[in-house]
Each structure stands twice: as C-alpha cells, then as structure tokens.
N, C-alpha and C. Protein backbone atom coordinates (compact mmCIF):
# COMPACT_ATOMS: atom_id res chain seq x y z
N UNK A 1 -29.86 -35.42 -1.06
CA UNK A 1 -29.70 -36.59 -1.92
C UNK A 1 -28.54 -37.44 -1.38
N UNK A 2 -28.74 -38.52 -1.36
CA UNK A 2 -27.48 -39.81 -0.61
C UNK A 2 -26.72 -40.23 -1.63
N UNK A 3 -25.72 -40.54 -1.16
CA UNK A 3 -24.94 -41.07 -2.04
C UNK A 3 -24.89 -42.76 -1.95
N UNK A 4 -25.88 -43.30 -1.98
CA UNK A 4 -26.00 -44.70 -2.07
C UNK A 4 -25.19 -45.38 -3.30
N UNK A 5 -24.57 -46.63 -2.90
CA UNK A 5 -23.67 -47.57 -4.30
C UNK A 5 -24.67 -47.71 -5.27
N UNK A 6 -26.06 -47.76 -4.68
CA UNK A 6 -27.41 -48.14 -6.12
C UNK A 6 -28.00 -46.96 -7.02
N UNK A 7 -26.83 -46.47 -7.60
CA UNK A 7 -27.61 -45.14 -8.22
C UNK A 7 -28.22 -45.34 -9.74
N UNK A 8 -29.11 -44.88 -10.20
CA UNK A 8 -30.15 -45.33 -10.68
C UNK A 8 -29.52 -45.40 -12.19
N UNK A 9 -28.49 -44.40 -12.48
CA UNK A 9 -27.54 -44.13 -13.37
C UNK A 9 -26.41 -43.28 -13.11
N UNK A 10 -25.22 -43.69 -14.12
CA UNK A 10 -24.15 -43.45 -14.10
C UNK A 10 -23.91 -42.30 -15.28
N UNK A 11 -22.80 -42.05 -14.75
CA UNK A 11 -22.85 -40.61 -15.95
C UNK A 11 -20.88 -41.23 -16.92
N UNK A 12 -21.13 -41.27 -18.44
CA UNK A 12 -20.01 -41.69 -19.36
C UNK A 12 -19.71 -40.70 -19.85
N UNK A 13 -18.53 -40.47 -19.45
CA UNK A 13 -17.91 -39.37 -20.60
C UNK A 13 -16.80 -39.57 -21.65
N UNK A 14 -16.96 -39.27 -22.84
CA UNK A 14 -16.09 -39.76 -24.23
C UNK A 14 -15.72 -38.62 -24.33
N UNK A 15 -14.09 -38.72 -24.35
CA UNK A 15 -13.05 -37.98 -24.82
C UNK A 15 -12.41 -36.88 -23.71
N UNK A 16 -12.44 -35.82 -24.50
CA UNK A 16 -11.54 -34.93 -23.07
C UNK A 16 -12.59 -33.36 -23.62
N UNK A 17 -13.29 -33.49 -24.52
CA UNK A 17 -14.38 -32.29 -24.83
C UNK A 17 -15.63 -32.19 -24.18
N UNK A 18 -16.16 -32.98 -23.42
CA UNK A 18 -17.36 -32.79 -21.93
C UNK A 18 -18.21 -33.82 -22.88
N UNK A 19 -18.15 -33.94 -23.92
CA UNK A 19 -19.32 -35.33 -24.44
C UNK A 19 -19.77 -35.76 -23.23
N UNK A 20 -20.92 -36.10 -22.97
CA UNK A 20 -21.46 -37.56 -21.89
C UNK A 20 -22.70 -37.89 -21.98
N UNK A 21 -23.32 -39.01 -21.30
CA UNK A 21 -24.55 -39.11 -21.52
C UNK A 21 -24.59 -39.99 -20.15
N UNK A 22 -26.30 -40.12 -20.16
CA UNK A 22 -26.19 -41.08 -18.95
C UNK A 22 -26.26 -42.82 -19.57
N UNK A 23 -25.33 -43.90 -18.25
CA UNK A 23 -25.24 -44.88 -18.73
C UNK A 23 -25.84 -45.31 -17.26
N UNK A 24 -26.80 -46.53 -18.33
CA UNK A 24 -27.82 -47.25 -17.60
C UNK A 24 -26.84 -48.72 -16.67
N UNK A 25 -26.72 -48.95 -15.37
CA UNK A 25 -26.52 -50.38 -15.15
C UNK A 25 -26.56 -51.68 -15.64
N UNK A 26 -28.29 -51.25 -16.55
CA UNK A 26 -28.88 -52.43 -16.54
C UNK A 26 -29.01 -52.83 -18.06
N UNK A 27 -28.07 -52.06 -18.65
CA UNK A 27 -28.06 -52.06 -20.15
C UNK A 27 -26.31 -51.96 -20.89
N UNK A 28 -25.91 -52.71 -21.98
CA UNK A 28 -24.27 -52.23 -22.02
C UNK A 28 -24.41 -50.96 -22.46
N UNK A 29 -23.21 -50.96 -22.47
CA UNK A 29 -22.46 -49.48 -22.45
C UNK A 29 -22.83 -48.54 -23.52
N UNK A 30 -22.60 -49.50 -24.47
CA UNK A 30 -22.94 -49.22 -26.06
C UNK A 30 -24.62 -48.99 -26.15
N UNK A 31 -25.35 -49.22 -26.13
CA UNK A 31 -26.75 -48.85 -26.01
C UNK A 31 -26.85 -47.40 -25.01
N UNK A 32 -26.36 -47.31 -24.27
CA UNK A 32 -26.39 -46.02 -23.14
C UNK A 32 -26.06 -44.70 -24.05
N UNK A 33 -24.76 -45.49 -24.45
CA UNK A 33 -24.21 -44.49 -25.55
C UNK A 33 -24.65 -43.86 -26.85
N UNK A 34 -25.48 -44.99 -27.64
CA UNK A 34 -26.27 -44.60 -28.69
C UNK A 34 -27.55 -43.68 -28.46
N UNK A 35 -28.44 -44.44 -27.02
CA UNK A 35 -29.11 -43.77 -26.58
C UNK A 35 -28.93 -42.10 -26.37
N UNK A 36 -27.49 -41.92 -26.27
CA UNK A 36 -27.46 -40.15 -25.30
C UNK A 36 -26.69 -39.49 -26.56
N UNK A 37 -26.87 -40.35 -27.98
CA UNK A 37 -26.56 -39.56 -29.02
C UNK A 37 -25.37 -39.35 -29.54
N UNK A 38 -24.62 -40.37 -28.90
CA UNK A 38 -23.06 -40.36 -29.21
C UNK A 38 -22.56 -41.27 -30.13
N UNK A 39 -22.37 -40.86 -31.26
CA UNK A 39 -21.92 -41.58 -32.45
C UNK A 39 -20.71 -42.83 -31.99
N UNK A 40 -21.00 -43.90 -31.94
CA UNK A 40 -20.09 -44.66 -31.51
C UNK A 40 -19.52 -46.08 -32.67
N UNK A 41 -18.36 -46.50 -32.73
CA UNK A 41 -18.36 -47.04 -34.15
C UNK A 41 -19.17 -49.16 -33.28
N UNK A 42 -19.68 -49.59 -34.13
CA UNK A 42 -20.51 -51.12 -33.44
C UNK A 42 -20.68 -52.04 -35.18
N UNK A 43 -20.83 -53.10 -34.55
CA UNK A 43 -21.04 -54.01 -35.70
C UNK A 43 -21.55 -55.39 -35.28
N UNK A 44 -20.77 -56.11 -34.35
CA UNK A 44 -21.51 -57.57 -33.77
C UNK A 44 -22.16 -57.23 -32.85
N UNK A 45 -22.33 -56.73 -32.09
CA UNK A 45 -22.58 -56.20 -30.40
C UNK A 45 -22.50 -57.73 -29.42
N UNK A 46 -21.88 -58.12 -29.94
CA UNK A 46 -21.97 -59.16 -29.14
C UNK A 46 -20.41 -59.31 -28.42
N UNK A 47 -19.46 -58.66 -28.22
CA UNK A 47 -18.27 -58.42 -27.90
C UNK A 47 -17.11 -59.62 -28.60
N UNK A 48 -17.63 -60.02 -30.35
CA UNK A 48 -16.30 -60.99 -30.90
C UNK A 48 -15.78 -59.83 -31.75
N UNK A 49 -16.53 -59.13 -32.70
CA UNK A 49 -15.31 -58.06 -33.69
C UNK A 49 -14.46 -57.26 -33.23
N UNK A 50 -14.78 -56.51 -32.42
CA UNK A 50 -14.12 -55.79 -31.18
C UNK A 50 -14.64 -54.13 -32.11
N UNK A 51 -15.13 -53.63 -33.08
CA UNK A 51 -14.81 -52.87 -33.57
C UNK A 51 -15.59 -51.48 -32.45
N UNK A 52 -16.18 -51.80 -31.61
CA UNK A 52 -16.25 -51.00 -30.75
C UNK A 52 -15.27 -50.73 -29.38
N UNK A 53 -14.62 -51.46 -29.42
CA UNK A 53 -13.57 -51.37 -28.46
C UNK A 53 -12.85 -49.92 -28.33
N UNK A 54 -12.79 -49.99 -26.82
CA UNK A 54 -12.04 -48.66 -25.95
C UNK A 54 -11.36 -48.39 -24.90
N UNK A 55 -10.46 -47.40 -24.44
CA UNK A 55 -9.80 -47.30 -23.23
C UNK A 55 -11.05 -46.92 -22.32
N UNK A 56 -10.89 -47.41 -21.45
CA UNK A 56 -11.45 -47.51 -19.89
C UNK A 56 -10.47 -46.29 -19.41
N UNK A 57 -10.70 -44.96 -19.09
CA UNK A 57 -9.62 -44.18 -17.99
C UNK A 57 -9.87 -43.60 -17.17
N UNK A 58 -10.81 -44.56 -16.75
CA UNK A 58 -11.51 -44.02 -15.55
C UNK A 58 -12.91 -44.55 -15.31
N UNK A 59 -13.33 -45.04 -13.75
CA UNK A 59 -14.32 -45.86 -13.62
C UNK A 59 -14.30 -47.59 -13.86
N UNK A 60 -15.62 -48.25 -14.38
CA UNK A 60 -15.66 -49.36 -13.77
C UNK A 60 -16.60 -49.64 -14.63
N UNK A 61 -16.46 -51.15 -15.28
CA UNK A 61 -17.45 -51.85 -15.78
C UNK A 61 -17.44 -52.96 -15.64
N UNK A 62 -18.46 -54.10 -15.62
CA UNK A 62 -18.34 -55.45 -15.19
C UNK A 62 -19.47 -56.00 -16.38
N UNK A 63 -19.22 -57.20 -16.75
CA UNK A 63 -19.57 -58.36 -17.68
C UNK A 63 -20.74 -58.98 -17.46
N UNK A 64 -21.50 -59.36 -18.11
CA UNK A 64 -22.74 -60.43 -17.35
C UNK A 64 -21.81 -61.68 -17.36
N UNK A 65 -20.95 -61.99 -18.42
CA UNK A 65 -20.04 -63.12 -18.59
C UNK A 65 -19.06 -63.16 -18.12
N UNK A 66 -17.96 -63.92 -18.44
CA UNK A 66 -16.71 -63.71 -18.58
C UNK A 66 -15.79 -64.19 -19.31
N UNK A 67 -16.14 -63.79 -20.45
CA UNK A 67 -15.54 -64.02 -21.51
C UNK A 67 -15.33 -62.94 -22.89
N UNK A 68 -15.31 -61.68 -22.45
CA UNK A 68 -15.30 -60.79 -23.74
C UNK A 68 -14.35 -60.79 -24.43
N UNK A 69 -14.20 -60.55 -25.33
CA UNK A 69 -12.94 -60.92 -26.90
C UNK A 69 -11.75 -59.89 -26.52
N UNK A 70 -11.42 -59.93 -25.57
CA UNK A 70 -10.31 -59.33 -24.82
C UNK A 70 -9.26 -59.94 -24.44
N UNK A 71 -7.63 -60.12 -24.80
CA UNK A 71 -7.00 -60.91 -24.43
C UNK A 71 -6.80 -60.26 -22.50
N UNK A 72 -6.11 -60.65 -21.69
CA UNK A 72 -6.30 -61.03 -19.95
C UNK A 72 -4.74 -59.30 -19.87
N UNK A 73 -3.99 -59.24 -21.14
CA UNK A 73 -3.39 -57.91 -21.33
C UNK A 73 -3.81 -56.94 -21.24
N UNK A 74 -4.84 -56.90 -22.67
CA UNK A 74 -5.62 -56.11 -22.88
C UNK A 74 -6.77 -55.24 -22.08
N UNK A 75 -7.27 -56.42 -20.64
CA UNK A 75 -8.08 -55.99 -19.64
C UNK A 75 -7.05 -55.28 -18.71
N UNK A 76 -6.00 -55.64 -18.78
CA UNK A 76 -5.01 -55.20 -17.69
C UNK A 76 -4.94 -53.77 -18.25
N UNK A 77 -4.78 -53.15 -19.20
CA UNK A 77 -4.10 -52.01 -19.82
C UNK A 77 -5.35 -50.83 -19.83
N UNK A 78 -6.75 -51.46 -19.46
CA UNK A 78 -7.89 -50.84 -19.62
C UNK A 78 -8.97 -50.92 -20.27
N UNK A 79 -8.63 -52.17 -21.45
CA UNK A 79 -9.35 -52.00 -22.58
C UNK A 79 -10.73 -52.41 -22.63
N UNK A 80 -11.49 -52.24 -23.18
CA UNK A 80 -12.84 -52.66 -23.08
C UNK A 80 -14.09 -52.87 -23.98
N UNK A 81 -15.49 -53.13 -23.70
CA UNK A 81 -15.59 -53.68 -25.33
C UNK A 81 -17.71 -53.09 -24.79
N UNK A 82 -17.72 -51.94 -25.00
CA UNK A 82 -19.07 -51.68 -24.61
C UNK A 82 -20.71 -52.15 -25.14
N UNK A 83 -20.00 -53.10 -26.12
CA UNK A 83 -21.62 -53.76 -26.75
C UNK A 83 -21.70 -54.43 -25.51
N UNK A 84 -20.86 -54.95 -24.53
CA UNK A 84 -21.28 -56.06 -23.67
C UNK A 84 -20.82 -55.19 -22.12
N UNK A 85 -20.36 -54.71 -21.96
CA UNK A 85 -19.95 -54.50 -21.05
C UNK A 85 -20.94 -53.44 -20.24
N UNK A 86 -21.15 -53.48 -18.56
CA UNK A 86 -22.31 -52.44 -18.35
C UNK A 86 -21.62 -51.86 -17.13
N UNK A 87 -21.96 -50.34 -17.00
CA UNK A 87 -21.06 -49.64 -16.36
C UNK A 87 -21.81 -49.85 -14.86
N UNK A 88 -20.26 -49.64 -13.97
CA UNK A 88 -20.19 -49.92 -12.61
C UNK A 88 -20.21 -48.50 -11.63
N UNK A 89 -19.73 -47.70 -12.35
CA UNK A 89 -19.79 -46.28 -11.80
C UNK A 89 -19.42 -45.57 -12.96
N UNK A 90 -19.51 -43.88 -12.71
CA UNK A 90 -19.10 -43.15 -13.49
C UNK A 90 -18.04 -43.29 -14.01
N UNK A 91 -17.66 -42.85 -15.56
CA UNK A 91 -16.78 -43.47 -16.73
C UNK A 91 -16.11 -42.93 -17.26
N UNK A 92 -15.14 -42.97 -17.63
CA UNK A 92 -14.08 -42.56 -18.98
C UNK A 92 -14.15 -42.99 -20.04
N UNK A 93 -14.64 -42.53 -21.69
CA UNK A 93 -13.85 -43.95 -22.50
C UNK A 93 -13.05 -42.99 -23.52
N UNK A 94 -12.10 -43.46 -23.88
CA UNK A 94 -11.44 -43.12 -25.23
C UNK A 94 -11.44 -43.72 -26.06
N UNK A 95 -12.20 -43.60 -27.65
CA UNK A 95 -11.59 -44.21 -28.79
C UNK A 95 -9.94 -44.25 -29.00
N UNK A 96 -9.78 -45.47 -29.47
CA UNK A 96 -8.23 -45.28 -30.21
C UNK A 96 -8.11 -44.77 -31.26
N UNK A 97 -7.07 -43.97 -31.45
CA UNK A 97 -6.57 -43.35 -32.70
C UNK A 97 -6.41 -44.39 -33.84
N UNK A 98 -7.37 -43.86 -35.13
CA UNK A 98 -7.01 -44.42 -36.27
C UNK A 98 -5.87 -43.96 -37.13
C-alpha cells in the first residue's frame, strides 16, 4: 500500500481515550464525526455560532472559504470550527473545557 498525499480518508481522533473515526476530505469535519458516532456539540453548521468549535493538536484542515467565525488569534492558537472545516490529514481535536 503507498503512501500517496490522495488518501481516500483520514483518520480523527477526539480526546486522549483512542475515540476516532474516519474523516472524509470531501465532507466537514463535523459530518465525518457524526457519521463515526461521535457525539459532538453543533447548532448553525455553518461556522457563525461557533458552538462546535475546537483545538486542532495535531494535523491539518483547510476551508472551502475563507472566512470562518474565527478571529486571525484564534487560528493562530489552533482553533477550529468543524461544521465547515474539512480535514487535510490525520487529526487531533479537543473539546474545551466547560
């Protein structure tokens, strides 16, 4: 098996307990995620409430846009917003502590 950049899917893992599922390229993050059964908190999916928002700690995601409800800090620090966002390679995410 090759390790080609076009792999057909990416593998997300939530938290530090082995959770993961597979995340599609061609779909956000948040759908990948619901899909592989992972309770995830969502409400606009359109990336303005943010209430799905998460740390990135590891891996790569890129925008169809560029404009997600992220202040230019907030992208710096990791943060990220998976109703919109679609993964670039294998993933990290962390919820924030309520």
């Amino acid at each position: 098996m090759s390790n080609s950049p076009a792999a057909p899917f990416f593998t997300a893992r939530v938290g530090h307990d082995g959770t993961q599922c597979d995340a599609w390229p061609d779909q956000p993050l948040l759908m990948s995620l619901e899909q592989g059964g992972i309770d995830w908190p969502s409400s606009c999916r359109n990336g303005t409430c943010r209430t799905c928002m998460c740390l990135l700690t590891e891996g790569q995601v890129r925008y169809e846009i560029d404009w997600p409800g992220l202040t230019p800090e907030e992208k710096a620090e990791g943060w990220v917003l998976p109703c919109v966002a679609r993964p670039a390679s294998d993933l990290t995410l962390e919820l924030p502590s309520v």
